[in-house]
Protein backbone atom coordinates (compact mmCIF):
# COMPACT_ATOMS: atom_id res chain seq x y z
CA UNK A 1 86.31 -12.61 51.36
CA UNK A 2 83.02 -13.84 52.68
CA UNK A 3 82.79 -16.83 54.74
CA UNK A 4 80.76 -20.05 53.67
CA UNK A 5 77.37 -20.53 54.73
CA UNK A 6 76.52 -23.69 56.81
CA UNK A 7 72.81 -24.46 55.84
CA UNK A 8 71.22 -26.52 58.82
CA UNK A 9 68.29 -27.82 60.03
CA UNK A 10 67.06 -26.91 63.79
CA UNK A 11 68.16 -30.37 63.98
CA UNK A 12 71.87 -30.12 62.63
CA UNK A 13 71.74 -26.74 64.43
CA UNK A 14 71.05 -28.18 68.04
CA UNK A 15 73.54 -31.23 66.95
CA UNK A 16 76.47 -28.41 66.44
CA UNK A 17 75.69 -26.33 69.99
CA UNK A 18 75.36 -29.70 72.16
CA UNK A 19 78.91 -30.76 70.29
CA UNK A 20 80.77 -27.35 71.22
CA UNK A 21 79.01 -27.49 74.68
CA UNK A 22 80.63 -31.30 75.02
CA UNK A 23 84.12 -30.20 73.37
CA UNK A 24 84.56 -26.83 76.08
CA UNK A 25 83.07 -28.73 78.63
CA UNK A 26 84.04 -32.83 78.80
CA UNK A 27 86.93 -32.73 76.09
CA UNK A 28 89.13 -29.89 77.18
CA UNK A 29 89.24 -31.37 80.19
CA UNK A 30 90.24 -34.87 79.84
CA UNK A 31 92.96 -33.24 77.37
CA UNK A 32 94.09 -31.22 80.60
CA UNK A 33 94.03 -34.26 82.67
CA UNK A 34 95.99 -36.41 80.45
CA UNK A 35 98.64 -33.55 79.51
CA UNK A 36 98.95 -33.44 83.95
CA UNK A 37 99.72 -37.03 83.76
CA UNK A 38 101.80 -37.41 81.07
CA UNK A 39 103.79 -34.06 82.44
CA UNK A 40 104.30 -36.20 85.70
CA UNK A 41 106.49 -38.61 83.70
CA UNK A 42 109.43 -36.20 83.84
CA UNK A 43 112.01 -35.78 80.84
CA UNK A 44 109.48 -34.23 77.73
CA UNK A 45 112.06 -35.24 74.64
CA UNK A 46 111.23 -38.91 75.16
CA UNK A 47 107.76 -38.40 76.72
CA UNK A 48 105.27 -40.26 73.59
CA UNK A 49 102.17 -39.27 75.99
CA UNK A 50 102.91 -35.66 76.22
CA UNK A 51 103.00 -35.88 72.59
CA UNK A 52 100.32 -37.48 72.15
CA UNK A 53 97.97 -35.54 74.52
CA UNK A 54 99.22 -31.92 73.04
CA UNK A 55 98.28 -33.65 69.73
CA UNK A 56 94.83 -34.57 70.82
CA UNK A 57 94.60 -31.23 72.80
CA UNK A 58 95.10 -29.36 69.18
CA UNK A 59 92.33 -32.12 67.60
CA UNK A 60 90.20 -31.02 69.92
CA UNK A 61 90.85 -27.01 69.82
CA UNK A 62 91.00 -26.96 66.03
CA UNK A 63 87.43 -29.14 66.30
CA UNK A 64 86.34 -26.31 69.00
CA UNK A 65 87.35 -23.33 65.64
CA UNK A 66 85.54 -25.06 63.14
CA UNK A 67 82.39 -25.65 64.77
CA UNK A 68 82.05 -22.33 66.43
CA UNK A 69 82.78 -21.07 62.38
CA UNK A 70 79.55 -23.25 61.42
CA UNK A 71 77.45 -22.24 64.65
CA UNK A 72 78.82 -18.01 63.12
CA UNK A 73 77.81 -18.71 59.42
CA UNK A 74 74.48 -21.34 60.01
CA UNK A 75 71.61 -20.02 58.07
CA UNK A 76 69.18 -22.33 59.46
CA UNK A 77 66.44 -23.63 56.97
CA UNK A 78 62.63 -23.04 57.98
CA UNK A 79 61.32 -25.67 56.96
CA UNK A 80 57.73 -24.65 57.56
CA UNK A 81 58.23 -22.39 54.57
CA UNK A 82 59.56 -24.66 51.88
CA UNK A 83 57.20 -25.97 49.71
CA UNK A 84 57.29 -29.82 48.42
CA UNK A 85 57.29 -28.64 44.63
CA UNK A 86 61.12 -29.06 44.12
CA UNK A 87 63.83 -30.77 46.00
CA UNK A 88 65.70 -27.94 48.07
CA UNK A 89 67.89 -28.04 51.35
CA UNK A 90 65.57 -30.07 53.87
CA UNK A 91 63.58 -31.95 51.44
CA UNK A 92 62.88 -35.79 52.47
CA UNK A 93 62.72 -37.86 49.24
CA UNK A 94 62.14 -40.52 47.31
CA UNK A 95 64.08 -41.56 44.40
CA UNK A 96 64.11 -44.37 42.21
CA UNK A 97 68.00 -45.32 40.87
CA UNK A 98 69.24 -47.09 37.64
CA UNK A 99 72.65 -48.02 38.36
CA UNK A 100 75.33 -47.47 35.74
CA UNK A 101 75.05 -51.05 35.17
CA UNK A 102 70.92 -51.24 35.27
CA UNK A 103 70.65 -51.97 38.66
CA UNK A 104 67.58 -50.50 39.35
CA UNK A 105 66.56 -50.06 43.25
CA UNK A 106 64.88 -47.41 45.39
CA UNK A 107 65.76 -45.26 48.10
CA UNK A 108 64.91 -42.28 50.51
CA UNK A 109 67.02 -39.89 51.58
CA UNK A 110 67.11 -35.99 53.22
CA UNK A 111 68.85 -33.52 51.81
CA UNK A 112 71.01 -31.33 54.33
CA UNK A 113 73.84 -28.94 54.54
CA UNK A 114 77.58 -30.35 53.77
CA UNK A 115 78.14 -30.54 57.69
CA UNK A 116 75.13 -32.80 58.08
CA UNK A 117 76.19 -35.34 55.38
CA UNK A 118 75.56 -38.81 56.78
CA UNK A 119 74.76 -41.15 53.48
CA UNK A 120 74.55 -44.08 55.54
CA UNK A 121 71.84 -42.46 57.47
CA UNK A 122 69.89 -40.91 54.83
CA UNK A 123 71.18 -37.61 54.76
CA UNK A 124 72.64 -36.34 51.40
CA UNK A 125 75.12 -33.20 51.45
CA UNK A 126 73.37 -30.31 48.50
CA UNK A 127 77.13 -30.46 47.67
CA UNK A 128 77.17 -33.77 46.50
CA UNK A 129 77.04 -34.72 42.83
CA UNK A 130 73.79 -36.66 44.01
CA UNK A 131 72.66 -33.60 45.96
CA UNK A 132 73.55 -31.31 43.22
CA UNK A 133 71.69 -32.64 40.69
CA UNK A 134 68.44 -32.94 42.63
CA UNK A 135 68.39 -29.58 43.88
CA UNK A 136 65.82 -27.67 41.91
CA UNK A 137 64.38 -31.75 40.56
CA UNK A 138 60.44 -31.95 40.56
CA UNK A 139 58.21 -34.98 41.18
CA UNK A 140 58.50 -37.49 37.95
CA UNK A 141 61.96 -35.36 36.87
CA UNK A 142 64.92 -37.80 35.99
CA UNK A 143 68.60 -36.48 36.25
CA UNK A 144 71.55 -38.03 35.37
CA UNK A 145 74.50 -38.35 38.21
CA UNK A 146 78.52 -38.92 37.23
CA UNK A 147 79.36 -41.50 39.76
CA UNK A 148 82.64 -43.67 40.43
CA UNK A 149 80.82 -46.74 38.50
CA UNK A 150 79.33 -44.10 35.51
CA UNK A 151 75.93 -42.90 34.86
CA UNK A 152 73.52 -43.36 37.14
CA UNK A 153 69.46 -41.62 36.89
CA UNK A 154 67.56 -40.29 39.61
CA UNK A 155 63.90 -40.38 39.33
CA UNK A 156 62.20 -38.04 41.83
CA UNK A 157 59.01 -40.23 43.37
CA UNK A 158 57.82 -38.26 46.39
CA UNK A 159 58.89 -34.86 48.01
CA UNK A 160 58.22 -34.11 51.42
């Protein structure tokens, strides 16, 4: 079976190598360090450091897999090449929202790839129901989103 793509920006891309680089680098060794201390408390069945610092040192190494899996499967986005017509991985937009309730407010956001996602930030995963229904959404296009509080509508302003 294939593997997922990541889609990133250079941005998200450089964000994902400098993590790895900090995880191999800083991380694994203030595991080590902590698993040498905690080892120098003698008897391991009542040891709740040594537990502890094997359970951060598999946080970390199971962080180390899944990143190097995103950094294997990125299909970086060039943005140069995408055009402002429709919303697409990368776009920077404006929307205007009616809430379910008819709260009406505006907001601007980037779409980026799923390990990107940072709403409070601005940056929408395409595998949101937000991001979802955008993708493909031209300027003046309204969609209509399934959220927690019912249906709310999108209203593309600007693409960029």
């Amino acid at each position: 079976m294939a593997e997922k793509q990541f889609f990133v920006t250079e941005e998200g891309l450089a964000a994902l190598e400098k993590e790895l680089d900090y995880l191999k680098t800083v991380r694994r060794r203030e595991v080590a360090e902590k698993i040498k201390v905690a080892l120098s408390f003698g008897d391991l069945s009542e040891n709740s450091e040594y537990d502890e610092a094997k359970n951060d040192q598999a946080m970390v190494e199971a962080r180390i897999a899944d990143v190097e899996v995103m950094l294997k499967n990125a299909v970086v986005i060039d943005e140069s090449s995408l055009n402002n017509e429709t919303v697409h991985i990368g776009s920077k937009i404006e929307v205007a929202i009616v809430s379910a309730v008819g709260k009406e407010s505006e907001r601007a956001f980037r779409i980026v790839g799923s390990n990107e996602a940072d709403p409070r930030g601005g940056k929408i995963s395409d595998e949101s129901a937000v991001g979802q229904a955008l993708i493909g959404a031209t300027v003046g296009q309204t969609v209509e989103v399934e959220t927690p509080a019912g249906l709310a509508k999108y209203t593309v302003i600007t693409i960029a």
